[in-house]
PDB file of N, CA and C in Angstrom:
ATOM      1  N   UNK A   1      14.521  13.046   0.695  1.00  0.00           N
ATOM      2  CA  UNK A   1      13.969  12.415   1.862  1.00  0.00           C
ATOM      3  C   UNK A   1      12.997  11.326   1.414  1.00  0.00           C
ATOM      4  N   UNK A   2      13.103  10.038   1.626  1.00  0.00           N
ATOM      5  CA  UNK A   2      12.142   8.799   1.415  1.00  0.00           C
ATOM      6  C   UNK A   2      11.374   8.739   2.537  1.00  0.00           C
ATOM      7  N   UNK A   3      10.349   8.838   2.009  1.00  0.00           N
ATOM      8  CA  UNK A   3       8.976   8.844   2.872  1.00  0.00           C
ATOM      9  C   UNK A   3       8.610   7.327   2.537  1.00  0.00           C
ATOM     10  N   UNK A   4       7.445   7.005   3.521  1.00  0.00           N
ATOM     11  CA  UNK A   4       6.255   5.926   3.653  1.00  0.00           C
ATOM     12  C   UNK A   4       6.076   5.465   2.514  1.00  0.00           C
ATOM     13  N   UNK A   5       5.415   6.415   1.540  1.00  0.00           N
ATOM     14  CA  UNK A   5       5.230   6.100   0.141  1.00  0.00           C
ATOM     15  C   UNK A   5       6.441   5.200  -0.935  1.00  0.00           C
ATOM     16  N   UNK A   6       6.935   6.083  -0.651  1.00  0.00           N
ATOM     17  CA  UNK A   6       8.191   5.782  -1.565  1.00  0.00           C
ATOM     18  C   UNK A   6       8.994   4.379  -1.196  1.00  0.00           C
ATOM     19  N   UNK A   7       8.972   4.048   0.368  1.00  0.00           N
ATOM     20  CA  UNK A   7       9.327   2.771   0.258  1.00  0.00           C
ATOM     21  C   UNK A   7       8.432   1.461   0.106  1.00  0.00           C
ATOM     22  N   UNK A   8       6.993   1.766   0.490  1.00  0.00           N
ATOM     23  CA  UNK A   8       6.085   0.712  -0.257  1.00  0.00           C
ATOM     24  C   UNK A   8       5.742   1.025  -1.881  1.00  0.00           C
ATOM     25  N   UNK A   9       5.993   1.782  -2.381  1.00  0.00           N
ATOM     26  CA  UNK A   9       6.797   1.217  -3.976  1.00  0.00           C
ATOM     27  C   UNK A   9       7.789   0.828  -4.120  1.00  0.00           C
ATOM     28  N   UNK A  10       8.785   0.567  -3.219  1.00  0.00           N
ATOM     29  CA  UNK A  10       9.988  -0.078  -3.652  1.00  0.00           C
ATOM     30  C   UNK A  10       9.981  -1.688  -2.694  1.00  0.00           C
ATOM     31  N   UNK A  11       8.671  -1.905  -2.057  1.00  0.00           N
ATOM     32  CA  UNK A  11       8.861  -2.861  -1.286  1.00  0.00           C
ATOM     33  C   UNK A  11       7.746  -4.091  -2.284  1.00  0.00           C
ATOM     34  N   UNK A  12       6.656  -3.439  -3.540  1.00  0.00           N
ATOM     35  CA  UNK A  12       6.131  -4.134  -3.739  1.00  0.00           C
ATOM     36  C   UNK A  12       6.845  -4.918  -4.506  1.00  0.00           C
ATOM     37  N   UNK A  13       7.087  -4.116  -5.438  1.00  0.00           N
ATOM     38  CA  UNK A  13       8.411  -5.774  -6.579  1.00  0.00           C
ATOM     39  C   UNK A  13       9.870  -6.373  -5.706  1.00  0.00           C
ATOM     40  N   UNK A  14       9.819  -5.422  -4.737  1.00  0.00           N
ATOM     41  CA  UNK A  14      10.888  -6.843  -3.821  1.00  0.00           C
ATOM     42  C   UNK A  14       9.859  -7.893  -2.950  1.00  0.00           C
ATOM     43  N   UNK A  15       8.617  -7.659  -2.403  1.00  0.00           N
ATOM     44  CA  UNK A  15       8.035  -8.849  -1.813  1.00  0.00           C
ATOM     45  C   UNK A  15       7.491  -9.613  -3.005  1.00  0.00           C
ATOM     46  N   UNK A  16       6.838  -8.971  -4.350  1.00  0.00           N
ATOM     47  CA  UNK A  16       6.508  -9.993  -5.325  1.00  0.00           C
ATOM     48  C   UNK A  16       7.478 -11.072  -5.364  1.00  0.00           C
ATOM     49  N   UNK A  17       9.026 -10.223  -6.330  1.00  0.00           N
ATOM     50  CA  UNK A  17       9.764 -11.542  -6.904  1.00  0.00           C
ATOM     51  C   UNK A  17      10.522 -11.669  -5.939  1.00  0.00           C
ATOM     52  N   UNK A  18      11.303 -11.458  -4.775  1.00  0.00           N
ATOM     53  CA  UNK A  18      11.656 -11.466  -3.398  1.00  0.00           C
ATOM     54  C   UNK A  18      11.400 -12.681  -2.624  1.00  0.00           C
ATOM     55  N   UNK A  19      10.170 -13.132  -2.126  1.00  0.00           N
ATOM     56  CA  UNK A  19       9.745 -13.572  -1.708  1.00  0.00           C
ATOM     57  C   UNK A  19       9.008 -15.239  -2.887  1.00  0.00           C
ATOM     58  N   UNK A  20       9.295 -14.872  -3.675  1.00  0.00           N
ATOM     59  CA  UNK A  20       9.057 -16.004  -4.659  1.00  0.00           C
ATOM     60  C   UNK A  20      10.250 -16.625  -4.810  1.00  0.00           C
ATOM     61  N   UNK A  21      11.066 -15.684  -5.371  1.00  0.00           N
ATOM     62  CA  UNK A  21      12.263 -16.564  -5.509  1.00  0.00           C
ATOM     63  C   UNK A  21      12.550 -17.755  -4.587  1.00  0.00           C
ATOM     64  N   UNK A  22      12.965 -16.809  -2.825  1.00  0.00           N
ATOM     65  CA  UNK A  22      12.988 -17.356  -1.615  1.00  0.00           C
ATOM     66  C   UNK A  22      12.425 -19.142  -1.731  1.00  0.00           C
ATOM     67  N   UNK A  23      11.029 -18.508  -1.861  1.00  0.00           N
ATOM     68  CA  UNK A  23      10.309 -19.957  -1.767  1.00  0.00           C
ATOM     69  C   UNK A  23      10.733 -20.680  -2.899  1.00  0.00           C
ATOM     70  N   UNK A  24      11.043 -20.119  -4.078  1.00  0.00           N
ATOM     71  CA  UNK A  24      11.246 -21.118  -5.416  1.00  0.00           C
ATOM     72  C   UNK A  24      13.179 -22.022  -4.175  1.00  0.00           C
ATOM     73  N   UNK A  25      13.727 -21.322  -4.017  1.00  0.00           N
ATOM     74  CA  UNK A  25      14.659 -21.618  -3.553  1.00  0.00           C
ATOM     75  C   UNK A  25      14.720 -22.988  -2.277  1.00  0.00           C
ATOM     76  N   UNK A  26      13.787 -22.477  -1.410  1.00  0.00           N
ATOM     77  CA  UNK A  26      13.557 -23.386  -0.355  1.00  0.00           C
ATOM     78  C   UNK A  26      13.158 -24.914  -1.219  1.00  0.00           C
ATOM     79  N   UNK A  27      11.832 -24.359  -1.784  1.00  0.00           N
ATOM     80  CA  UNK A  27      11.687 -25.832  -2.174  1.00  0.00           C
ATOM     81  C   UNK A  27      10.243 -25.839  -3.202  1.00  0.00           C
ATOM     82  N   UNK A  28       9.711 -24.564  -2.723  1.00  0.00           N
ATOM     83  CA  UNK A  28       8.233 -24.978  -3.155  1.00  0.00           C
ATOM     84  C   UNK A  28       8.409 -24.870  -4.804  1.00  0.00           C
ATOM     85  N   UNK A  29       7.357 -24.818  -4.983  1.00  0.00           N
ATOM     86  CA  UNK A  29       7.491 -25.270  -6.968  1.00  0.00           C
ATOM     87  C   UNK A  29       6.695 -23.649  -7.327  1.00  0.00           C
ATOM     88  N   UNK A  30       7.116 -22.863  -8.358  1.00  0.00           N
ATOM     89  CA  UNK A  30       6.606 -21.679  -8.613  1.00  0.00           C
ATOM     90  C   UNK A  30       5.348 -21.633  -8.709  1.00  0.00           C
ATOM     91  N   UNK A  31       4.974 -22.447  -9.269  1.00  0.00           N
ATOM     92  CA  UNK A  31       2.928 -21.889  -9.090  1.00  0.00           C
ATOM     93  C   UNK A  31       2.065 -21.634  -8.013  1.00  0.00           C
ATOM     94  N   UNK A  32       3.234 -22.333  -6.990  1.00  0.00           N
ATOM     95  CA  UNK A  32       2.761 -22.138  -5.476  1.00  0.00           C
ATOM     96  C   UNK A  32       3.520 -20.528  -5.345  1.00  0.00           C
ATOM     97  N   UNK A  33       4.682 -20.413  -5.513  1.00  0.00           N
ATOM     98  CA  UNK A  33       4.944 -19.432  -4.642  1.00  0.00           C
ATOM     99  C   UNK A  33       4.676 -18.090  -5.465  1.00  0.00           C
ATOM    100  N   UNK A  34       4.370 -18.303  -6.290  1.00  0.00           N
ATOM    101  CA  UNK A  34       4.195 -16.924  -6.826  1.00  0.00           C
ATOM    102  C   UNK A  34       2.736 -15.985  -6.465  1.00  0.00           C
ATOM    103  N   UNK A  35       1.830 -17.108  -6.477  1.00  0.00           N
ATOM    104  CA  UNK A  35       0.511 -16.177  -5.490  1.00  0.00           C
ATOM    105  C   UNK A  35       0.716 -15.782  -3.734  1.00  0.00           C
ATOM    106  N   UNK A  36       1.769 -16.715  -3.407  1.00  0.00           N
ATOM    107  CA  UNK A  36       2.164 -16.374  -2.074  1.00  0.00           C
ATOM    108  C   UNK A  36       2.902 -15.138  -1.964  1.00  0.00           C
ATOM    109  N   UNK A  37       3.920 -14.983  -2.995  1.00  0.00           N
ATOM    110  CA  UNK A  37       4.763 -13.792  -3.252  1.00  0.00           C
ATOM    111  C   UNK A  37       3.285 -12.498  -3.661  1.00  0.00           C
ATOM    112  N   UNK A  38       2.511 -12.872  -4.114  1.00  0.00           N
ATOM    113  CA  UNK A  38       1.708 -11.653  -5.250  1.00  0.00           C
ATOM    114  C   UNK A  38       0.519 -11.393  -3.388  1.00  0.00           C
ATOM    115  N   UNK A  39       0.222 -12.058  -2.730  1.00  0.00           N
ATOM    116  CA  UNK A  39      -0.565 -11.843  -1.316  1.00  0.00           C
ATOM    117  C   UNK A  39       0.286 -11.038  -0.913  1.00  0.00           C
ATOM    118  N   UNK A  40       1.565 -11.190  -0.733  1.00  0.00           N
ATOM    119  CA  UNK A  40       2.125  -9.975   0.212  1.00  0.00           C
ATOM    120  C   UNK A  40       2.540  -8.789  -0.402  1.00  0.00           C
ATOM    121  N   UNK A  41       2.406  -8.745  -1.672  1.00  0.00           N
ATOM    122  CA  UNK A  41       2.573  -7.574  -2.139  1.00  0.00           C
ATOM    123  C   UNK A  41       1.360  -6.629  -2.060  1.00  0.00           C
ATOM    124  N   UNK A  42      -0.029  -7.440  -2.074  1.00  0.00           N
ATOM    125  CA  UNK A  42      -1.138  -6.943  -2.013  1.00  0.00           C
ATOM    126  C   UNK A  42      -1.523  -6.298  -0.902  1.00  0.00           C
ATOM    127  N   UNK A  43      -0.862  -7.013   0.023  1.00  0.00           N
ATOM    128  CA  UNK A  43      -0.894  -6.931   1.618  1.00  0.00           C
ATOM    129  C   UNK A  43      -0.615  -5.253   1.630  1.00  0.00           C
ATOM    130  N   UNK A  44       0.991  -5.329   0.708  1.00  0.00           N
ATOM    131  CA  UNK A  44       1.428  -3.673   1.694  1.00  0.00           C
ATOM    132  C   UNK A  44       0.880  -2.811   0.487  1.00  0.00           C
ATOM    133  N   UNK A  45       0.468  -2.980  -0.632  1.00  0.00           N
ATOM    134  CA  UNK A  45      -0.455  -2.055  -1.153  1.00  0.00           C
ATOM    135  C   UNK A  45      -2.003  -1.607  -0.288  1.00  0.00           C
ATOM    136  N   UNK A  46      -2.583  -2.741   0.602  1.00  0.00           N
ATOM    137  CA  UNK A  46      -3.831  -2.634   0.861  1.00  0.00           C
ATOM    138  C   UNK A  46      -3.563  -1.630   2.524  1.00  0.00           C
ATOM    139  N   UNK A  47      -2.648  -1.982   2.617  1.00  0.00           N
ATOM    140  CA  UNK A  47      -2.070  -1.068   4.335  1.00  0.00           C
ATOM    141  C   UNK A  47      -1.977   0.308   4.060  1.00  0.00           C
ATOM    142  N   UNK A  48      -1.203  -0.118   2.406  1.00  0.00           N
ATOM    143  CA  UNK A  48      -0.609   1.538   2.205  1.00  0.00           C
ATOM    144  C   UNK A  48      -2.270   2.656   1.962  1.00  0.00           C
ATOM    145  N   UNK A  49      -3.293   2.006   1.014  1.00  0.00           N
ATOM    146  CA  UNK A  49      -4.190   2.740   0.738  1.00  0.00           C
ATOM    147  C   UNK A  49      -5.277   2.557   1.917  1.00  0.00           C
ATOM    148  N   UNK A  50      -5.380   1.700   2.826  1.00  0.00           N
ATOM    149  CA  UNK A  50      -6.653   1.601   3.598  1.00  0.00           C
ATOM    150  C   UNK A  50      -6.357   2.104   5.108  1.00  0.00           C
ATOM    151  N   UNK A  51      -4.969   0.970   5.522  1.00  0.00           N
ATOM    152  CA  UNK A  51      -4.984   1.758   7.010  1.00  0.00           C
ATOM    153  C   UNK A  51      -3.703   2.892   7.426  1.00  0.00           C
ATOM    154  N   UNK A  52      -3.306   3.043   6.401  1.00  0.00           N
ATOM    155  CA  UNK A  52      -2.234   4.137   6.144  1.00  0.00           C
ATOM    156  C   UNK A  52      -2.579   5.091   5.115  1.00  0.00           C
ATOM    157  N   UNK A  53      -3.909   5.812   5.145  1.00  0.00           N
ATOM    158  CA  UNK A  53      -4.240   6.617   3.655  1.00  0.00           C
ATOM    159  C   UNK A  53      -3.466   7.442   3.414  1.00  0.00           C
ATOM    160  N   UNK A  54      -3.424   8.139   2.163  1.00  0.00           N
ATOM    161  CA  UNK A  54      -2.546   9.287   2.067  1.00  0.00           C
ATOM    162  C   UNK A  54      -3.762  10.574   2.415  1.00  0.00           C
ATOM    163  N   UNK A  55      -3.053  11.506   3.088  1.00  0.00           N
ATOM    164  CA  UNK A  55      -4.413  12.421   3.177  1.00  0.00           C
ATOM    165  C   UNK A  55      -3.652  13.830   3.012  1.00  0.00           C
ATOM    166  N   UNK A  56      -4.281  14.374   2.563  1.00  0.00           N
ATOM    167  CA  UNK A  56      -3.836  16.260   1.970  1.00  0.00           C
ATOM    168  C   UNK A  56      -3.114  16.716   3.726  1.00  0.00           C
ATOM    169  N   UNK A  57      -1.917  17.454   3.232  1.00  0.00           N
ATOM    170  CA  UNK A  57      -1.664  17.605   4.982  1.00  0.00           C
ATOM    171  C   UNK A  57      -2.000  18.954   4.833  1.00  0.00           C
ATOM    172  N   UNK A  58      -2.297  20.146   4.412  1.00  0.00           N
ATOM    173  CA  UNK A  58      -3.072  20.816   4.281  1.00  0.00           C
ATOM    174  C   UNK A  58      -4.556  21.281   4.010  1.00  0.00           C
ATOM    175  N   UNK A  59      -5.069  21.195   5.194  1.00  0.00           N
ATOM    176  CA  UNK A  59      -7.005  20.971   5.163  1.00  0.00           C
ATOM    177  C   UNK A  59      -7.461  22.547   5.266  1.00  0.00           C
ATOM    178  N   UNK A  60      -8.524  23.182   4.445  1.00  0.00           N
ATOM    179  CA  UNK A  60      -8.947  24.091   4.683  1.00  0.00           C
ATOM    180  C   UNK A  60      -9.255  24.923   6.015  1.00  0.00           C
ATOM    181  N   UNK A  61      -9.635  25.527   6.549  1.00  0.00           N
ATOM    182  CA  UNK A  61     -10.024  26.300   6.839  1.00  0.00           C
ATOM    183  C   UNK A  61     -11.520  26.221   6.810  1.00  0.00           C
ATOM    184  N   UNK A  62     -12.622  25.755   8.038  1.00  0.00           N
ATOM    185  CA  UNK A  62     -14.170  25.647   7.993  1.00  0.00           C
ATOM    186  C   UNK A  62     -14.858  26.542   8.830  1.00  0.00           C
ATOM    187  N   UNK A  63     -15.563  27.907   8.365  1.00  0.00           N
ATOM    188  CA  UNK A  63     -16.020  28.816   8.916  1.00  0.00           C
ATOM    189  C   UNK A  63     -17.021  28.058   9.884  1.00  0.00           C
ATOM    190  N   UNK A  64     -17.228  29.205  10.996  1.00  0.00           N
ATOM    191  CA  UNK A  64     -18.055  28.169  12.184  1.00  0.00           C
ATOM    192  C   UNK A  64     -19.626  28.526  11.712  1.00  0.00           C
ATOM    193  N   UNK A  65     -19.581  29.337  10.304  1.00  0.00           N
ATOM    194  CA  UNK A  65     -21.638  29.976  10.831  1.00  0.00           C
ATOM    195  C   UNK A  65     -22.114  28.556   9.760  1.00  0.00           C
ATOM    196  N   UNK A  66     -23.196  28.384  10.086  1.00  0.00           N
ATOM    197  CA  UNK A  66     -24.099  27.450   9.183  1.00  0.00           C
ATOM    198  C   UNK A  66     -24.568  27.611   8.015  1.00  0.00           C
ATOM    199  N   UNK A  67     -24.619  26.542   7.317  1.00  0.00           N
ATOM    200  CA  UNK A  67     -24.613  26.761   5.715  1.00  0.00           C
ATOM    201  C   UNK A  67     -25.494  27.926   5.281  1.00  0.00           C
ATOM    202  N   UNK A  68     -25.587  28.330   4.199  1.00  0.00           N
ATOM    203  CA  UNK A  68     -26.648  29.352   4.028  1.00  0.00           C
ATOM    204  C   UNK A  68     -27.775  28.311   3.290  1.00  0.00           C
ATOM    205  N   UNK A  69     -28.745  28.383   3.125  1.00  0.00           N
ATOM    206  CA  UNK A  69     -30.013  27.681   2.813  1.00  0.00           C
ATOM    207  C   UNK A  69     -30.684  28.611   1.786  1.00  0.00           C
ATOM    208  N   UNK A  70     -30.851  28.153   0.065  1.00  0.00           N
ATOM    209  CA  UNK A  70     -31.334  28.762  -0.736  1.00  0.00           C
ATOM    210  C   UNK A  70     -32.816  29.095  -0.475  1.00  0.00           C
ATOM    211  N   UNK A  71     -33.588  28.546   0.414  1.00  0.00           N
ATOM    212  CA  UNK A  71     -35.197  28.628   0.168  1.00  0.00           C
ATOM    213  C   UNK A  71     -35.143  29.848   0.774  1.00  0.00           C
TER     214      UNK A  71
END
């Protein structure tokens, strides 16, 4: 089963050289397109870790009494 994860690792080296090529193709000259290509790769790395976190899908268990206090 391919999850979330698994396809933004397979989406970053296709938007790097993907999306460079593209532009090398259209017209632009590589020094341009390759930071344009390397932004959108950054892009779905920064989605994947900031507004898509990975988070434990198993969370403890938090008793309801209040901490105990050493003093």
């Amino acid at each position: 089963m391919t999850g979330y994860y698994d396809i933004v690792l397979g989406l970053i080296p296709v938007a790097l050289l993907g999306i460079t090529a593209a532009l090398s193709v259209v017209g632009l000259s590589l020094t341009a397109a390759i930071p344009v290509g390397a932004f959108v790769a950054m892009a779905i790395i920064g989605h994947a870790m900031f507004v898509n976190a990975p988070a434990d899908s198993a969370e403890e268990p938090r008793s309801s009494s209040p901490p105990m206090n050493a003093d």
